[in-house]
Protein backbone atom coordinates (compact mmCIF):
# COMPACT_ATOMS: atom_id res chain seq x y z
CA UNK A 1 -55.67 -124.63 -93.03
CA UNK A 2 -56.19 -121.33 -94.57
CA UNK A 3 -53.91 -119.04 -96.03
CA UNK A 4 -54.88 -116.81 -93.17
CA UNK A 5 -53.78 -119.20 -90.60
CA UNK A 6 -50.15 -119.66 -92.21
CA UNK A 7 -50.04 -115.89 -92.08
CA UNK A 8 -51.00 -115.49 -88.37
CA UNK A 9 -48.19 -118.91 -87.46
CA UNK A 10 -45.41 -117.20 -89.18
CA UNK A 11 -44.42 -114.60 -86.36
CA UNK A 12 -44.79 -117.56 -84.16
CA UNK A 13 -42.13 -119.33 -85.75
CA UNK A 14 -40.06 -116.45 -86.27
CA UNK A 15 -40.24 -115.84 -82.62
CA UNK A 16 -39.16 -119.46 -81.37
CA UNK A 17 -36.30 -119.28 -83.79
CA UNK A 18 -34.91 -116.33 -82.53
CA UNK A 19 -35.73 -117.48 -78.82
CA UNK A 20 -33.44 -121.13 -79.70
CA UNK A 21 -31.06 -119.06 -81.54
CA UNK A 22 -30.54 -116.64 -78.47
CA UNK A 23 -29.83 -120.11 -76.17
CA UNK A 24 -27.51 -121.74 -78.74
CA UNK A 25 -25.13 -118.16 -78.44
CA UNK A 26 -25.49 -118.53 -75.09
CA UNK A 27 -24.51 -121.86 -74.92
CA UNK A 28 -21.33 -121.40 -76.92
CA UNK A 29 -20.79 -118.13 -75.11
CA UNK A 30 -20.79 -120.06 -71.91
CA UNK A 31 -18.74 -123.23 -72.92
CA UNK A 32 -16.18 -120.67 -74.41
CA UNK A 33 -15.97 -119.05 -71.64
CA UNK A 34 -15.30 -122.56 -69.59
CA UNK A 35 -12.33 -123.04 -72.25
CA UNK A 36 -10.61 -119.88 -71.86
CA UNK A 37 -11.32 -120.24 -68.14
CA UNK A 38 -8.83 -123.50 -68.40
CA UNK A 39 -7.06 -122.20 -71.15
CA UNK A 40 -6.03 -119.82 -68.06
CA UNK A 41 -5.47 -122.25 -65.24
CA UNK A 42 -3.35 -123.97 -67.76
CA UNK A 43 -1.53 -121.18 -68.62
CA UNK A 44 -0.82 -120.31 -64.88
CA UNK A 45 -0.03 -124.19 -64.18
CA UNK A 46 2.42 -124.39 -66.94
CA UNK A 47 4.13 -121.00 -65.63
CA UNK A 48 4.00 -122.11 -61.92
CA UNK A 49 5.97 -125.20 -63.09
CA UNK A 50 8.17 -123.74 -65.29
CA UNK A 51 9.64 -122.06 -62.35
CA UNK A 52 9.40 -124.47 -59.98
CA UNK A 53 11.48 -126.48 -62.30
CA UNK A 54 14.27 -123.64 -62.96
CA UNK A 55 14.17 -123.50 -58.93
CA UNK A 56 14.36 -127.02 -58.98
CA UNK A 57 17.09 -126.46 -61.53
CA UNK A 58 18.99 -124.34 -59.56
CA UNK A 59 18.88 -126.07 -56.47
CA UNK A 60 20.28 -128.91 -58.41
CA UNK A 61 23.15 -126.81 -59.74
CA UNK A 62 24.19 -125.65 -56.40
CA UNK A 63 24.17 -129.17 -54.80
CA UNK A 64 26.54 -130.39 -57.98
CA UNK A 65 28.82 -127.25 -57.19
CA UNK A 66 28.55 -127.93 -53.52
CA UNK A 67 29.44 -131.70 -54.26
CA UNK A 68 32.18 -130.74 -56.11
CA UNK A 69 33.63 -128.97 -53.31
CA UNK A 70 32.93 -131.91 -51.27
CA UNK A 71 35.09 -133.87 -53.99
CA UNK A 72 38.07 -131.92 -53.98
CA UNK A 73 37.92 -131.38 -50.09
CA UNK A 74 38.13 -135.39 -49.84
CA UNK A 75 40.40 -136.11 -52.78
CA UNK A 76 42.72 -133.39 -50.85
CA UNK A 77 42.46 -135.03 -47.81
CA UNK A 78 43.17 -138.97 -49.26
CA UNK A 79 46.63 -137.19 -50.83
CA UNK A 80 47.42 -135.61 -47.97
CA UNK A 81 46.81 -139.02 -46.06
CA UNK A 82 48.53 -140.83 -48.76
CA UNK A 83 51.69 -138.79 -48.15
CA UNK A 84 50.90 -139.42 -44.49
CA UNK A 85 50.69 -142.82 -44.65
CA UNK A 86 53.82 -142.84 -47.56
CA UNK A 87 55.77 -141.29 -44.64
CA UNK A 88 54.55 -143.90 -42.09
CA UNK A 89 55.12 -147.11 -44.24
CA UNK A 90 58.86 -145.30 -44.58
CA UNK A 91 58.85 -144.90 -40.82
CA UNK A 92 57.86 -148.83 -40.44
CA UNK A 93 60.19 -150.13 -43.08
CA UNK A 94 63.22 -148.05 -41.58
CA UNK A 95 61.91 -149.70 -37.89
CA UNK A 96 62.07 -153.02 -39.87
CA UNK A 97 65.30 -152.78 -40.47
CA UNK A 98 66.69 -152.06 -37.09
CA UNK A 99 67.86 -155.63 -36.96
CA UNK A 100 67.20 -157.08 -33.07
CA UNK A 101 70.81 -158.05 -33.37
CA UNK A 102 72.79 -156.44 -35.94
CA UNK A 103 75.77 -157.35 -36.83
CA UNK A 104 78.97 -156.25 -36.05
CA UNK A 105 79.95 -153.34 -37.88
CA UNK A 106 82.82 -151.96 -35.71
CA UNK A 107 85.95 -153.89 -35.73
CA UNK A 108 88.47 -153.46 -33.62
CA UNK A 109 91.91 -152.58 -34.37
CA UNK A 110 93.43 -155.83 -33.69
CA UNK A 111 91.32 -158.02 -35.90
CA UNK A 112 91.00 -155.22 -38.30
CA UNK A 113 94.83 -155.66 -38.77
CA UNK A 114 94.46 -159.44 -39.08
CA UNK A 115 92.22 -159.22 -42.18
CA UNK A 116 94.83 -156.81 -43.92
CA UNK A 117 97.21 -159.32 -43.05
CA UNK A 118 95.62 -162.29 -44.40
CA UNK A 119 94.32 -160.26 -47.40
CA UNK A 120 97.67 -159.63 -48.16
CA UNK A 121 98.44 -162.81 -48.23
CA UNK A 122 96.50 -164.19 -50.63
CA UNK A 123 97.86 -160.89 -53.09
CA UNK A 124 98.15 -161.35 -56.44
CA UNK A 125 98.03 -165.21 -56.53
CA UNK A 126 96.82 -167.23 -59.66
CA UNK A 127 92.98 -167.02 -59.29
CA UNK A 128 90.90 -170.76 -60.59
CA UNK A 129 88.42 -170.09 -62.35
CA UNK A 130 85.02 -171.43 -60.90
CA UNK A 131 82.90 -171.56 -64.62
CA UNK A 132 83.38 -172.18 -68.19
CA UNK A 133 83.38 -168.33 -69.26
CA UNK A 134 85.72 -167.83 -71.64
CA UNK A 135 84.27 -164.63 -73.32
CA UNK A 136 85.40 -161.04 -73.82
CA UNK A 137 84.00 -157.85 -75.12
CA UNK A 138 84.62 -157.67 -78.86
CA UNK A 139 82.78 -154.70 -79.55
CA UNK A 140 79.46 -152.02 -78.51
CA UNK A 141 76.54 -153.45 -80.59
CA UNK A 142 73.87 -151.16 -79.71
CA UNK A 143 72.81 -148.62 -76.95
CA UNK A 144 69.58 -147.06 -76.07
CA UNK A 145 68.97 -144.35 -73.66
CA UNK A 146 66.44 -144.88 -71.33
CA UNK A 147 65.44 -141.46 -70.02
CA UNK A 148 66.67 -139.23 -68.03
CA UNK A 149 66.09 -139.31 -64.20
CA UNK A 150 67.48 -137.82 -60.90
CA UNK A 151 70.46 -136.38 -60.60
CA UNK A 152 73.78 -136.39 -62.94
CA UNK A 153 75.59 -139.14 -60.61
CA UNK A 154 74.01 -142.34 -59.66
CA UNK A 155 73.10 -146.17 -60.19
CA UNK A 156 70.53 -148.16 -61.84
CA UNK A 157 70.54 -151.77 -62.62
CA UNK A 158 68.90 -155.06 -62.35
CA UNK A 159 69.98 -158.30 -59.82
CA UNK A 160 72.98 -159.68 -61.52
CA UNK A 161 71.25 -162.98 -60.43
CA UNK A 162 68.08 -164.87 -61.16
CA UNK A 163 65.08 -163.75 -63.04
CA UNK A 164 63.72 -160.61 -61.54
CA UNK A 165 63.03 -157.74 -63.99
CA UNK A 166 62.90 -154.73 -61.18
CA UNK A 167 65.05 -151.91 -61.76
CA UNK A 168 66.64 -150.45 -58.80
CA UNK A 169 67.57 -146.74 -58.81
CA UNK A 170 70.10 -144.92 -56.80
CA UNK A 171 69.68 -141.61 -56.98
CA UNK A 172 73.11 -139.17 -55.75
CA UNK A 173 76.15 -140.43 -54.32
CA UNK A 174 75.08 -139.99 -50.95
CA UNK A 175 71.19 -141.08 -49.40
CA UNK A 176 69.42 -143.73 -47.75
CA UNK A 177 66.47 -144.42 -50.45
CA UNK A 178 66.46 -146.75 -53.03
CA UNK A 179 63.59 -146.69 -55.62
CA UNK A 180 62.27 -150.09 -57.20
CA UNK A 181 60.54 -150.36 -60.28
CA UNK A 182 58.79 -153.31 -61.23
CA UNK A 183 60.20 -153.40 -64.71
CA UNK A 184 61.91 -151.37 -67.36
CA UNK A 185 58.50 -150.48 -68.99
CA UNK A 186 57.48 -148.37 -65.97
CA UNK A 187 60.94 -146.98 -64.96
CA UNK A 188 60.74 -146.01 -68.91
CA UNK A 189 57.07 -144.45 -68.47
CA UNK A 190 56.62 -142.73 -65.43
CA UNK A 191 58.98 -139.86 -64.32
CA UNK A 192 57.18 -139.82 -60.55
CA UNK A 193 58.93 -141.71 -58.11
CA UNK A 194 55.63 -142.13 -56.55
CA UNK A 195 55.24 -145.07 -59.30
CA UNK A 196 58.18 -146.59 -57.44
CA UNK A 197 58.43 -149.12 -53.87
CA UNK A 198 61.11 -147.21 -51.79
CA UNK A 199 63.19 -148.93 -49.36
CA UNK A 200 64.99 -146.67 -46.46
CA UNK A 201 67.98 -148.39 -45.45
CA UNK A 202 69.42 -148.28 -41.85
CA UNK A 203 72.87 -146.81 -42.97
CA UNK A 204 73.08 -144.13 -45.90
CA UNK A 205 75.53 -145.13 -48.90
CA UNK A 206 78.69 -143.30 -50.01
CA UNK A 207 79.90 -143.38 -53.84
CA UNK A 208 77.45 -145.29 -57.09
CA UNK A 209 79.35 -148.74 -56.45
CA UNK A 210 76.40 -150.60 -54.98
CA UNK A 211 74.92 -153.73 -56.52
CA UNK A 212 72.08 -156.20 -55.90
CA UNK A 213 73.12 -159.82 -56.51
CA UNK A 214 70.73 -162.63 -55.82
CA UNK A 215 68.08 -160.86 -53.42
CA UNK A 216 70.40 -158.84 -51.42
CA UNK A 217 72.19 -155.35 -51.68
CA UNK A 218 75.55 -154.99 -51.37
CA UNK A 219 76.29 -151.16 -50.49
CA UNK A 220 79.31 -149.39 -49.26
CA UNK A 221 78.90 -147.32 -45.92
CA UNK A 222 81.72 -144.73 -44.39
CA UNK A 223 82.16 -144.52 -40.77
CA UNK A 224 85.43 -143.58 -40.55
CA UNK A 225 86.52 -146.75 -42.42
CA UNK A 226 84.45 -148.12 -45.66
CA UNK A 227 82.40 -150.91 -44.80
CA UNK A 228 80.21 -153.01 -47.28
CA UNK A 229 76.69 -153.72 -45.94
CA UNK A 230 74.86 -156.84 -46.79
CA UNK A 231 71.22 -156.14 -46.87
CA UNK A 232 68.42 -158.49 -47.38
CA UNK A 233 65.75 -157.09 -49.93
CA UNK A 234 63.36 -159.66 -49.21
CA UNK A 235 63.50 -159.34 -45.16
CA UNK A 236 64.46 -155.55 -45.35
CA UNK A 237 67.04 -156.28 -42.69
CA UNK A 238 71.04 -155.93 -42.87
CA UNK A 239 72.23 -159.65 -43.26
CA UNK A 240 76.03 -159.16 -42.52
CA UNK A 241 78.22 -156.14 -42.99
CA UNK A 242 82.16 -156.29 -42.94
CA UNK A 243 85.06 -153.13 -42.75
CA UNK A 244 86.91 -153.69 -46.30
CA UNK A 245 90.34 -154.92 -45.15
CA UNK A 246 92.63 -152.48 -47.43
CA UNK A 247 94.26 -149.66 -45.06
CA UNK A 248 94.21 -145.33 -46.70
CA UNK A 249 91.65 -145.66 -49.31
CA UNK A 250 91.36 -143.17 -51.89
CA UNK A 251 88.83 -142.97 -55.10
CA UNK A 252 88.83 -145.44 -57.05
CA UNK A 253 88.48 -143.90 -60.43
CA UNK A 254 90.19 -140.21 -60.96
CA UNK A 255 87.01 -138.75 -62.40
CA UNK A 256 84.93 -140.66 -59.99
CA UNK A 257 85.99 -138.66 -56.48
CA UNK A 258 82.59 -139.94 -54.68
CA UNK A 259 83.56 -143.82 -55.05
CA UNK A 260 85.80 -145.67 -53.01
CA UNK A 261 84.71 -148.87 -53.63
CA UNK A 262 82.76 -150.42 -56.37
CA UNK A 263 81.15 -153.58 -56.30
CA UNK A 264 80.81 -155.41 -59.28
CA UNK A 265 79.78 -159.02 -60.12
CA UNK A 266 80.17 -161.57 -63.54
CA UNK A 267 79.50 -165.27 -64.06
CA UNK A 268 82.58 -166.04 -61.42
CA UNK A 269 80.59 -163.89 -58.74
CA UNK A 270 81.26 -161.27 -56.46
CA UNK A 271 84.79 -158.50 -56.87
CA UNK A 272 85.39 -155.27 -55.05
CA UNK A 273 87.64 -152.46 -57.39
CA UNK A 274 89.01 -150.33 -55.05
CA UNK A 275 92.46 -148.36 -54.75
CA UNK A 276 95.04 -147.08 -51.83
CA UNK A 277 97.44 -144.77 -50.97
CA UNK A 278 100.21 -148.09 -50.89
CA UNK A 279 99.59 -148.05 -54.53
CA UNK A 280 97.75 -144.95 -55.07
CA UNK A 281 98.34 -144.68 -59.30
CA UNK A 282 97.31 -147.94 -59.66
CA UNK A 283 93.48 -149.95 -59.41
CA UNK A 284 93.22 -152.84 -57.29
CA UNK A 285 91.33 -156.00 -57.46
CA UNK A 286 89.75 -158.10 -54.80
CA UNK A 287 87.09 -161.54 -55.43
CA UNK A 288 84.11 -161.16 -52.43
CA UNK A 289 82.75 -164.15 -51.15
CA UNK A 290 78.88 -163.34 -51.02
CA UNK A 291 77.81 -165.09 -47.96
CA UNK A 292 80.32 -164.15 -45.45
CA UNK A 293 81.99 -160.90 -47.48
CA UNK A 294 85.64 -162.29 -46.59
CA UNK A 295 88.35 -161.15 -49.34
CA UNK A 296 88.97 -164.30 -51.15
CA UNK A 297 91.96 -163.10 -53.34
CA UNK A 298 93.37 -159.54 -54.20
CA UNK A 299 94.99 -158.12 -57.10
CA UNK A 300 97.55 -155.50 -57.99
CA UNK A 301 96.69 -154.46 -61.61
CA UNK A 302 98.26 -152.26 -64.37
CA UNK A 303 95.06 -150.26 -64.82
CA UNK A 304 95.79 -146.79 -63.60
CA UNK A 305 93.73 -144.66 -61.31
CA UNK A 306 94.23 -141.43 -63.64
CA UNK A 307 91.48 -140.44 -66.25
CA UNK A 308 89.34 -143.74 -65.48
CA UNK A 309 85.67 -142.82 -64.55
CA UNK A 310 84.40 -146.50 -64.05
CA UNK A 311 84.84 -150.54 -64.54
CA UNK A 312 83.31 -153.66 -64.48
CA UNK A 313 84.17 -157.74 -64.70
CA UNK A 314 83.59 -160.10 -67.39
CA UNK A 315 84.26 -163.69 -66.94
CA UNK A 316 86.93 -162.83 -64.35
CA UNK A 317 88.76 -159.80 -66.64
CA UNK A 318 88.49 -156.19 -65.20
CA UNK A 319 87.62 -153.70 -67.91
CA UNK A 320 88.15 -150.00 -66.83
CA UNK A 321 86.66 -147.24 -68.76
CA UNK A 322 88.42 -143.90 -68.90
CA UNK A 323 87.70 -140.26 -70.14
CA UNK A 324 88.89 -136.99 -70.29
CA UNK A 325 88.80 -133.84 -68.23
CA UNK A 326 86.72 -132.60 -70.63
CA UNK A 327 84.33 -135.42 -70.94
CA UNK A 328 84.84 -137.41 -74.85
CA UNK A 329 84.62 -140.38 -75.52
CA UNK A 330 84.60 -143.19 -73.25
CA UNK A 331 86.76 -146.38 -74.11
CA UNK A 332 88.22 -149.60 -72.55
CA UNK A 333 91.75 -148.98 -72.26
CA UNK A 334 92.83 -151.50 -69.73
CA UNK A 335 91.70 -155.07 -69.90
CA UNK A 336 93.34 -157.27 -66.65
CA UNK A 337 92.72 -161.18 -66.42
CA UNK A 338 92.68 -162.81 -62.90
CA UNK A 339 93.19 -165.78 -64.86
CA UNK A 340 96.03 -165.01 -66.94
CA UNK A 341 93.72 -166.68 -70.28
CA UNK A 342 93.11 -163.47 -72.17
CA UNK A 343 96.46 -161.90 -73.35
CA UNK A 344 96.57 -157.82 -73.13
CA UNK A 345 97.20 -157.49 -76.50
CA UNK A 346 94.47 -159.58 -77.74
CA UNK A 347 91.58 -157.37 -75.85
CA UNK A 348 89.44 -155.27 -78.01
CA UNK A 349 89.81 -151.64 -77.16
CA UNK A 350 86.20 -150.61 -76.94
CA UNK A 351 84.77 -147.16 -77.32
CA UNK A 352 81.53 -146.44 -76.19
CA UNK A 353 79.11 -143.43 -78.21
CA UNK A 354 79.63 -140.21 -77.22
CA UNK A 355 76.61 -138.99 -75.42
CA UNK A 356 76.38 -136.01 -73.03
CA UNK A 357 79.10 -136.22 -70.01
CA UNK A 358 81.09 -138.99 -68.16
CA UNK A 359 79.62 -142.24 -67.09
CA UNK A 360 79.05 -142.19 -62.62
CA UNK A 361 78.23 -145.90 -62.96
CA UNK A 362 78.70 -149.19 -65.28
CA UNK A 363 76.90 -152.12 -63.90
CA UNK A 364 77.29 -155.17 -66.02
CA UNK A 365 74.80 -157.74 -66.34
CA UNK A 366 76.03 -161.39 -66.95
CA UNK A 367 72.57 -163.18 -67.56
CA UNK A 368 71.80 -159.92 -70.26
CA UNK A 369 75.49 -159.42 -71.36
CA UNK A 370 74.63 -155.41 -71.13
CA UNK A 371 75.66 -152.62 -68.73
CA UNK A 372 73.57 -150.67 -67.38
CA UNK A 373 74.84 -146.98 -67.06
CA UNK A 374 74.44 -143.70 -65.63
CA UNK A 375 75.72 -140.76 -67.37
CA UNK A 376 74.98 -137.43 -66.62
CA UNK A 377 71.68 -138.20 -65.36
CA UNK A 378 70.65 -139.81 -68.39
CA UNK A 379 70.11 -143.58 -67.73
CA UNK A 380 71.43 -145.63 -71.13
CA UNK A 381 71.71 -149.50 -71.68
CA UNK A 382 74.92 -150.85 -73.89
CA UNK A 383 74.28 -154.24 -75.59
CA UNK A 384 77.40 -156.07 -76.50
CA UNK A 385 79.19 -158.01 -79.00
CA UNK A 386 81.01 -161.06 -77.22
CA UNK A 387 83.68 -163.19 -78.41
CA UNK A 388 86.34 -166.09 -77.06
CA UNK A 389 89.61 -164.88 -75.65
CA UNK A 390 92.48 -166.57 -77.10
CA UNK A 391 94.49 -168.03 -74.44
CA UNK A 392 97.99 -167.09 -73.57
């Protein structure tokens, strides 16, 4: 081929290279314009479910409020039916102890004067000793306070019997509700009495000498007369009940006015302190026999009514605490053996720590050898040093 001929081919060339180049722009121009096209329906995708999700979001938000709602609607309503059926299981419990045949709690006069009579009788007379005890309180060795609970006057303790570790609470000197803990630990912890068992008992009490000795509460009742009520904690029923056979009773303990009788038990049983108008400077003794609550043997003692503020029994000797007017320190100051084996001048006069008032109640514990006491609503335990009485 001649030069001519390469001269004549290159516009030809030229021209198909411009005509490929002019498809290859168009190519890219097109398949550009397909990716911004889904670069677009992307874009519009993503924003469509970005807000479906915030709607999605927000829907979500309102069902967790509305939930919430629901929640505290329904957690109002299973207190309120708590308290409902609180009340009920009261209602059922006081029903359950409308015994189908109570006992007699109304003497009449005429047998109500025999038992005074026959009381009498069996005054003062030299008491035998049913155990071994031969201790006495040498000295405080340690207290603790609890924590403070209810009201300045009431009762706490344990069954004077057995095993059990519940602490029942008596709250005032006048109600119908006792609260039971299971143990210390929780009567310690928790301040709500809703952590407590209640028991509503047929007849309100009078006074903080109650006591619970071997399943059953012994609690005094006034009806005219003072009557001590035997009541079973196990069958939430009144066992027995009996009128205390001592005629014009007056407080017990001068800085006690709301206790008439208190019952107290030790490792020879069951004793009622009480006092009378017969004999009204003086406290009196009396030993209970737990099943049938007849007055075994009673006691005129030396222990005077005046300043004392509570007392308790160990191994048959009646220790009465007194105080002031102005509440100081409490102390033993009158020791009195049924027995006759602990010689006055040979028992320990015992002062207990000054703390905040007067003590409302002093239950002893003879499987602990502690008291359990109540003063000024502030609920304190007393471990003590023991130690033999010399005989007389």
């Amino acid at each position: 081929m001649g030069p001519r001929r390469c001269l004549l081919l290159l516009p030809l060339l030229a021209a198909v290279l411009r005509a490929q180049q002019q498809q290859f722009m168009e190519y890219m121009e097109r398949r550009l314009a397909l990716l911004e096209e889904r670069i677009s329906q992307w874009h519009d995708q993503s924003s469509r479910y970005s807000t479906e999700l915030r709607d999605f979001k927000n829907q979500v938000l309102g069902m967790l409020e509305t939930a919430e709602k629901e929640r505290e609607a329904i957690r109002s309503e299973a207190e309120s039916a708590a308290v409902r059926v609180d009340r009920l299981e009261r209602e059922v419990d006081y029903l359950e102890t409308q015994n189908p045949a109570p006992p007699c709690v109304e003497v009449d006069e005429t047998l109500m004067e025999k038992q005074v009579a026959t009381a009498k009788q069996r005054k003062n007379e030299k008491y035998t000793k049913l155990t071994d005890c031969s201790d006495t309180i040498a000295s405080i060795r340690a207290m603790k306070i609890q924590k403070r609970f209810g009201s300045t006057s009431g009762l706490w303790t344990k069954d004077a019997t057995g095993n059990s570790e519940k602490i029942y609470v008596f709250d005032g000197t006048s109600n119908d509700t006792v609260y039971i803990f299971p143990r210390l630990r929780e009567f310690t912890l928790f301040s709500a009495t809703r952590k407590a068992a209640r028991i509503k008992l047929p007849y309100p009490w009078v006074g903080t000498g109650h006591l619970v000795y071997d399943g059953h509460l012994y609690y005094i009742r006034q009806q005219g007369s003072f009557q001590v009520i035997k009541f079973s904690l196990a069958n939430k029923t009144v066992v027995d009940s009996s009128v205390f056979p001592a005629e014009e009773q007056i407080p017990v303990f001068g800085l006690s006015p709301f206790t008439y009788i208190e019952v107290a038990a030790d490792e020879e049983g069951l004793w009622a302190i009480y006092a009378t108008k017969e004999d009204e400077k003086n406290i009196c003794l009396a030993k209970l026999d737990p099943t049938s609550l007849d007055i075994e043997q009673m006691w005129d003692t030396p222990c005077p009514r005046e300043n004392a503020e509570g007392a308790f029994v160990v191994c048959g000797a009646l220790h009465v605490v007194y105080n002031t007017r102005l509440p100081s320190r409490s102390r033993v100051q009158c020791v009195f053996d049924v027995s006759g084996t602990l010689a006055p001048e040979d028992a320990s006069l015992v002062y207990f720590p000054k703390r905040y008032g007067s003590h409302s109640s002093m239950k002893y514990s003879p499987r602990e050898r502690q008291i359990y006491a109540w003063d000024d609503g502030y609920q304190i335990i007393y471990r003590m040093e023991m130690k033999k009485k010399l005989e007389v």
